[in-house]
PDB file of N, CA and C in Angstrom:
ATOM      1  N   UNK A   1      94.740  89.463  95.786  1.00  0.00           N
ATOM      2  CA  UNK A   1      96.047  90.077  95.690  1.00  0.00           C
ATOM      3  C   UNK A   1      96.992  89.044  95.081  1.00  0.00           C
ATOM      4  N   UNK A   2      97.737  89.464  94.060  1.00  0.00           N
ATOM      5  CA  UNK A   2      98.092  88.504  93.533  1.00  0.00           C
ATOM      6  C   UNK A   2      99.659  88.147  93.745  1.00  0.00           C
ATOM      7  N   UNK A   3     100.478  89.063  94.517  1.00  0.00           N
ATOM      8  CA  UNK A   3     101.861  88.887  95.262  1.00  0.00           C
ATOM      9  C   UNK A   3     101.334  89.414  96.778  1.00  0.00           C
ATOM     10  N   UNK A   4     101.080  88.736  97.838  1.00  0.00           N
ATOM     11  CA  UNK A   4     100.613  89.695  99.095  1.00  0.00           C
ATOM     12  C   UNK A   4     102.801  89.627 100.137  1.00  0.00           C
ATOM     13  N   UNK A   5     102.496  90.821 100.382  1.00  0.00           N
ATOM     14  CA  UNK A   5     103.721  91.218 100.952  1.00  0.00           C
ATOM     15  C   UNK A   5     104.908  89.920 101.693  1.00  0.00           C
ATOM     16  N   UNK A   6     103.750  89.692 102.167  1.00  0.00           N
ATOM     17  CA  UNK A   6     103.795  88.617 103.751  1.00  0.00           C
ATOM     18  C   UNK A   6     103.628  87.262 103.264  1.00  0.00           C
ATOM     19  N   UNK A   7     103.479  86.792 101.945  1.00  0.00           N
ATOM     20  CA  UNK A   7     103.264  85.681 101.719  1.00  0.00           C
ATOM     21  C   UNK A   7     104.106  84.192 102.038  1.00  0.00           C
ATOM     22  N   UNK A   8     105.306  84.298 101.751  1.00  0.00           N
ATOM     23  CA  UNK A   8     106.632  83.339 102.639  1.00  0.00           C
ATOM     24  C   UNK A   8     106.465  83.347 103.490  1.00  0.00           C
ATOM     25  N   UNK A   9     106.393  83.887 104.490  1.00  0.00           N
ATOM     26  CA  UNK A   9     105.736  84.457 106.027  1.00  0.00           C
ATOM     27  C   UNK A   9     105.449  83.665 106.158  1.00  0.00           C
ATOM     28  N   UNK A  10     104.275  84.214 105.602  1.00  0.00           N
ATOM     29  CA  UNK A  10     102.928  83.311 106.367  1.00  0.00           C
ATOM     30  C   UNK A  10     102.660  81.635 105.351  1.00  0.00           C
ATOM     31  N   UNK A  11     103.676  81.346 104.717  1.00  0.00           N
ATOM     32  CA  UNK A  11     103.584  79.895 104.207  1.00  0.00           C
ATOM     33  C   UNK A  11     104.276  79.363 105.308  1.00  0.00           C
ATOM     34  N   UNK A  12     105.803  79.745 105.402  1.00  0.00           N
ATOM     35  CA  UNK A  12     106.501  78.955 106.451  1.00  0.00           C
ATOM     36  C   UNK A  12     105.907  79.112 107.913  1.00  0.00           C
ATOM     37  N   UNK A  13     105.180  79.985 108.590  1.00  0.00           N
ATOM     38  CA  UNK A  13     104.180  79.788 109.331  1.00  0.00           C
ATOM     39  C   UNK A  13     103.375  78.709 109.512  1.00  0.00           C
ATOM     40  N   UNK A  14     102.417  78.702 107.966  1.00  0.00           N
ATOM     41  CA  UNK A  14     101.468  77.495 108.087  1.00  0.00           C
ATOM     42  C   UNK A  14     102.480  76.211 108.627  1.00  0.00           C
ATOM     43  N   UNK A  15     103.188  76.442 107.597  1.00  0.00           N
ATOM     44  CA  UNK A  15     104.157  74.982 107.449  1.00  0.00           C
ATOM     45  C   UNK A  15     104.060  74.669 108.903  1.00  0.00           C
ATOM     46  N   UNK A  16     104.970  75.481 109.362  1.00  0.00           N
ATOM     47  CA  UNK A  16     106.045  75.082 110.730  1.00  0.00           C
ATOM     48  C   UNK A  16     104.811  74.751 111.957  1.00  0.00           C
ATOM     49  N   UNK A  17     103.734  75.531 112.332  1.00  0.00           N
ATOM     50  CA  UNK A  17     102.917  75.227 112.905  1.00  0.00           C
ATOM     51  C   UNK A  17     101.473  74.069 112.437  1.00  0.00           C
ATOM     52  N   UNK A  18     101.635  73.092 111.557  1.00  0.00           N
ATOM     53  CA  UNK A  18     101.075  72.115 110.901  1.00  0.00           C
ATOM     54  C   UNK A  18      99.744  72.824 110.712  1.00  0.00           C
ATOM     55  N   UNK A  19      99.324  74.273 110.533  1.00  0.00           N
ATOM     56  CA  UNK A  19      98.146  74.455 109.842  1.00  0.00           C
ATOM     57  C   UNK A  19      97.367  74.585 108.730  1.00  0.00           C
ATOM     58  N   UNK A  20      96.666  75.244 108.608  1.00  0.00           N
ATOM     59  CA  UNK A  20      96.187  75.185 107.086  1.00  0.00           C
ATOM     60  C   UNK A  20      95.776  76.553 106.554  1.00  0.00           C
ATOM     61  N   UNK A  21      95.506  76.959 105.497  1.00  0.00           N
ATOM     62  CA  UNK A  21      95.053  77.930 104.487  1.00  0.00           C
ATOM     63  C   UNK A  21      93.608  78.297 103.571  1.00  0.00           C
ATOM     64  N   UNK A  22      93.116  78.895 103.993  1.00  0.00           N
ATOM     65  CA  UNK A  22      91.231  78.803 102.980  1.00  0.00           C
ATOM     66  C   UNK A  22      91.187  80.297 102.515  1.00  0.00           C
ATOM     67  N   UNK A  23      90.766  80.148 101.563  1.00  0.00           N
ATOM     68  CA  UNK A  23      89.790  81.291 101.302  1.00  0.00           C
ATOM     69  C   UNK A  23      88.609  81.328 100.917  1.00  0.00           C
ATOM     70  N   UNK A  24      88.340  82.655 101.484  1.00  0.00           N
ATOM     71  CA  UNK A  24      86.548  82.991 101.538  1.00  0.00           C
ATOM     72  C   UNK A  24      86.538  84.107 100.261  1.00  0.00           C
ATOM     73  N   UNK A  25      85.016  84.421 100.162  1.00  0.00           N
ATOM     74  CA  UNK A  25      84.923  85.310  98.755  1.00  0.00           C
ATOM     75  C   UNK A  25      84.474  86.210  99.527  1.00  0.00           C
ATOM     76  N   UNK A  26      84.404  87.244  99.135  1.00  0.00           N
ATOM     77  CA  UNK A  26      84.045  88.611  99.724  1.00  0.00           C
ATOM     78  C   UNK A  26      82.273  88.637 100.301  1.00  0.00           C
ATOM     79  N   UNK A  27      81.111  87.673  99.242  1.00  0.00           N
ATOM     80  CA  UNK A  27      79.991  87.730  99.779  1.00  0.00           C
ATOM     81  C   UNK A  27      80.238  86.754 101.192  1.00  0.00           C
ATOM     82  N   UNK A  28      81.024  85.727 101.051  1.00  0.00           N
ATOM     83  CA  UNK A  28      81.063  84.938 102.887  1.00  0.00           C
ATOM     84  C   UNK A  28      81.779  85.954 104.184  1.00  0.00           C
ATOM     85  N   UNK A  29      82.642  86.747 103.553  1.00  0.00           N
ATOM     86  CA  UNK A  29      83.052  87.322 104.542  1.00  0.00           C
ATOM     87  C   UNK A  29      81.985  88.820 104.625  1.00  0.00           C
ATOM     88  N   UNK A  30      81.307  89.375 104.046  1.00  0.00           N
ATOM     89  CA  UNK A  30      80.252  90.277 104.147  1.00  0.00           C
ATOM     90  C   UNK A  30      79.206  89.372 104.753  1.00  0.00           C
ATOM     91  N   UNK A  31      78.481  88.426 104.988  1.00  0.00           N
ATOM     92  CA  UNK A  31      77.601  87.707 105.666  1.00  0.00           C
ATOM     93  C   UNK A  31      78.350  87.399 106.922  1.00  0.00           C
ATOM     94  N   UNK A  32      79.901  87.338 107.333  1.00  0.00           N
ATOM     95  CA  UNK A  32      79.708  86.677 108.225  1.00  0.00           C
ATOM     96  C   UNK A  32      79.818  87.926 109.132  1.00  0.00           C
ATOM     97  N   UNK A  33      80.390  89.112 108.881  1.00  0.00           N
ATOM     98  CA  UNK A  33      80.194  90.796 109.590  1.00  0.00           C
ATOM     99  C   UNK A  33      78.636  90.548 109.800  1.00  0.00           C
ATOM    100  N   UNK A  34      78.275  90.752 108.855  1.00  0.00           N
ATOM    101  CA  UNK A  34      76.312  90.707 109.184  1.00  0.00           C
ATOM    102  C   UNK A  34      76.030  90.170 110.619  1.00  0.00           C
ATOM    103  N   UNK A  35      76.693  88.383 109.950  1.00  0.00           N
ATOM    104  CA  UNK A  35      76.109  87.818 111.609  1.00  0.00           C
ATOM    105  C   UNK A  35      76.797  88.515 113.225  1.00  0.00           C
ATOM    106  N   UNK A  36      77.819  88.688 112.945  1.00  0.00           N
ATOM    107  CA  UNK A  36      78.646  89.366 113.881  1.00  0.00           C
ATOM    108  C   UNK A  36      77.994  90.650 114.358  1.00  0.00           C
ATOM    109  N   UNK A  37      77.286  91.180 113.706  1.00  0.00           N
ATOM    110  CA  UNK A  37      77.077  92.922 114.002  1.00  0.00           C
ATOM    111  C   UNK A  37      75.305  92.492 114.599  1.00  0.00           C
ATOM    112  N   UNK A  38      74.698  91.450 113.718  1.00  0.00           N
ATOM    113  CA  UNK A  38      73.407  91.072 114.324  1.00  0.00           C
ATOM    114  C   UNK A  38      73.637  90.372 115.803  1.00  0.00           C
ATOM    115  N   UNK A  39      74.570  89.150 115.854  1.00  0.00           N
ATOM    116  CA  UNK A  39      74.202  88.262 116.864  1.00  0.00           C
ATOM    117  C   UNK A  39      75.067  88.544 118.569  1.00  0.00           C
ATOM    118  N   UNK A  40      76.115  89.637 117.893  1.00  0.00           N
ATOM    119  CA  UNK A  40      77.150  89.987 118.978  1.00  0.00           C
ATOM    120  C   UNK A  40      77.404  91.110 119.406  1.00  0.00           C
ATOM    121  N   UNK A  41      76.456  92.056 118.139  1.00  0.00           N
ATOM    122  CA  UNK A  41      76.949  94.041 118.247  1.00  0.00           C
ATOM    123  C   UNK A  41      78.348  94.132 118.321  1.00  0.00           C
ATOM    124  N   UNK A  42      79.535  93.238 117.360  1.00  0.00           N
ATOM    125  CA  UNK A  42      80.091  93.737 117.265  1.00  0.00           C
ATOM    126  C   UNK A  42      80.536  93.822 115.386  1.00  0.00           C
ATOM    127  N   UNK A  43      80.820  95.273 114.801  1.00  0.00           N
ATOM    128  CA  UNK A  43      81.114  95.895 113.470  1.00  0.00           C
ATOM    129  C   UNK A  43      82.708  95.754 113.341  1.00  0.00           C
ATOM    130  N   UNK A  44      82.507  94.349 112.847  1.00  0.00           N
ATOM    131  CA  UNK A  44      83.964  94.026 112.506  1.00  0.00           C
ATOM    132  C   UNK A  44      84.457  94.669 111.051  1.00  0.00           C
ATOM    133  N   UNK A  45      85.430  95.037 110.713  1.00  0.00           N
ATOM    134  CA  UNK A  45      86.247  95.340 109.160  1.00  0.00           C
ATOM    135  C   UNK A  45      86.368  93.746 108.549  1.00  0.00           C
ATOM    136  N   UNK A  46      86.156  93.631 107.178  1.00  0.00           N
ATOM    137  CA  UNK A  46      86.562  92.854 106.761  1.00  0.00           C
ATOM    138  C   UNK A  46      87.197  91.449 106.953  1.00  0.00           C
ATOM    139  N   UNK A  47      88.715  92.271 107.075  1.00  0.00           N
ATOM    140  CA  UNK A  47      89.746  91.342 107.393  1.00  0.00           C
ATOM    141  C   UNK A  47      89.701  90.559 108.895  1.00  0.00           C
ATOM    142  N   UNK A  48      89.098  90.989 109.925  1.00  0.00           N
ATOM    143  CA  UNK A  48      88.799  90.627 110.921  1.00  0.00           C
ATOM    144  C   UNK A  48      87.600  89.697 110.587  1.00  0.00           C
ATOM    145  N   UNK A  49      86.264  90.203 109.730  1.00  0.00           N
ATOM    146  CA  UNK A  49      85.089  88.703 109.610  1.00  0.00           C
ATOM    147  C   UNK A  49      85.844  88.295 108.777  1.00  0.00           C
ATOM    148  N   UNK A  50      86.763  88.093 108.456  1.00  0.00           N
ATOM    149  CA  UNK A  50      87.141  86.755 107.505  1.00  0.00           C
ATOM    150  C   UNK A  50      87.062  85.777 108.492  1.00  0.00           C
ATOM    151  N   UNK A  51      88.003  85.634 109.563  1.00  0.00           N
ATOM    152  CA  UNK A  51      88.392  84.672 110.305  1.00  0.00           C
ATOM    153  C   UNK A  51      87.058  84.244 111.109  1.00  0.00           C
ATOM    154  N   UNK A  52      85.805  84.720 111.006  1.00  0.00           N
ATOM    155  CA  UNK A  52      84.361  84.247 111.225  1.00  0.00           C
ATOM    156  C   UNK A  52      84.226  83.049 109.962  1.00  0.00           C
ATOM    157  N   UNK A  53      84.436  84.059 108.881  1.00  0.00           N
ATOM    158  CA  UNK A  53      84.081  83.227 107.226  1.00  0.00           C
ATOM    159  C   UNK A  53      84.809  81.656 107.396  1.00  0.00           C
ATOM    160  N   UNK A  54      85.729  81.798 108.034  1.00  0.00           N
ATOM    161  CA  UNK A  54      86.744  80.755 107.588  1.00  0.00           C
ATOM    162  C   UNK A  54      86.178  79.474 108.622  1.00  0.00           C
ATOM    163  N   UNK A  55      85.725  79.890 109.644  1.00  0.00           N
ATOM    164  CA  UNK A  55      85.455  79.447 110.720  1.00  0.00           C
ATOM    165  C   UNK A  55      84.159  78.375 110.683  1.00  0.00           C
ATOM    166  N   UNK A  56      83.414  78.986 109.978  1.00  0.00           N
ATOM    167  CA  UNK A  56      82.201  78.871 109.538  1.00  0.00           C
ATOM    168  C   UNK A  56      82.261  77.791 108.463  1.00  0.00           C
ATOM    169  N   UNK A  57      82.886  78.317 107.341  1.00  0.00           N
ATOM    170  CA  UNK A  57      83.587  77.148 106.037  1.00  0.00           C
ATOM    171  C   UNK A  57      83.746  75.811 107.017  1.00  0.00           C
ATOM    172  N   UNK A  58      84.877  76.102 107.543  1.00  0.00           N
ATOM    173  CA  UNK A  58      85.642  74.745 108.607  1.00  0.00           C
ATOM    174  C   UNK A  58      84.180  73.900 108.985  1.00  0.00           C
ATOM    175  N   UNK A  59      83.265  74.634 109.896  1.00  0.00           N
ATOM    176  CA  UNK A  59      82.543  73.729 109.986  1.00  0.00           C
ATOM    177  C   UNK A  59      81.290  73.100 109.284  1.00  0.00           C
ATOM    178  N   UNK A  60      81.157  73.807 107.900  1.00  0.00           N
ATOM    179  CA  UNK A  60      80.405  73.238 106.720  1.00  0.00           C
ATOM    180  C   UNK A  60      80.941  71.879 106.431  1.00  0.00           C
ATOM    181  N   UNK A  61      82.051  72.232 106.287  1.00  0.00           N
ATOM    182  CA  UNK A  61      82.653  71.277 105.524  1.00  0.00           C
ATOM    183  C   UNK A  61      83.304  70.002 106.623  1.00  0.00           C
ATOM    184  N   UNK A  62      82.927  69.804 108.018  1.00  0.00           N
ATOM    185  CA  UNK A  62      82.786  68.886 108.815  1.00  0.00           C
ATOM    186  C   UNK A  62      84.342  68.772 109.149  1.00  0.00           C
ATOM    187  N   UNK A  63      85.218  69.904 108.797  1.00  0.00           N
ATOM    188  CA  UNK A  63      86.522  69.781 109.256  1.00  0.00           C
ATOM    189  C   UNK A  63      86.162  69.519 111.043  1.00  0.00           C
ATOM    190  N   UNK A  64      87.760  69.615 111.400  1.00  0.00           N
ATOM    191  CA  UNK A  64      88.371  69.176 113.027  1.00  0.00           C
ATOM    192  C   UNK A  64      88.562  70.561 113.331  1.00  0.00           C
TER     193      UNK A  64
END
């Protein structure tokens, strides 16, 4: 999306609460529903396995 509604929002958000921002591609967030619906029975939408996807990224990549 290339203007998302909420975007200031959710920058001064990140900001103010010292967090951070990632994105996933649509095949990480379709794998990470997969694992979710295999390992937990639960059939998440999208926008909900993202925050699996992201989760997952974080700890590839040996983040905190």
């Amino acid at each position: 999306m290339e203007n998302p509604l909420y975007a200031q929002l959710a920058i001064k958000s990140i900001k103010k609460s010292k967090g951070i921002a990632l994105s996933v591609s649509d095949d990480e967030i379709f794998k990470a529903m997969e694992v979710l619906a295999k390992m937990e029975g639960i059939f998440a939408e999208p926008s909900a396995a993202s925050t699996i996807a992201c989760a997952k990224k974080l700890v590839d990549e040996g983040s905190n």
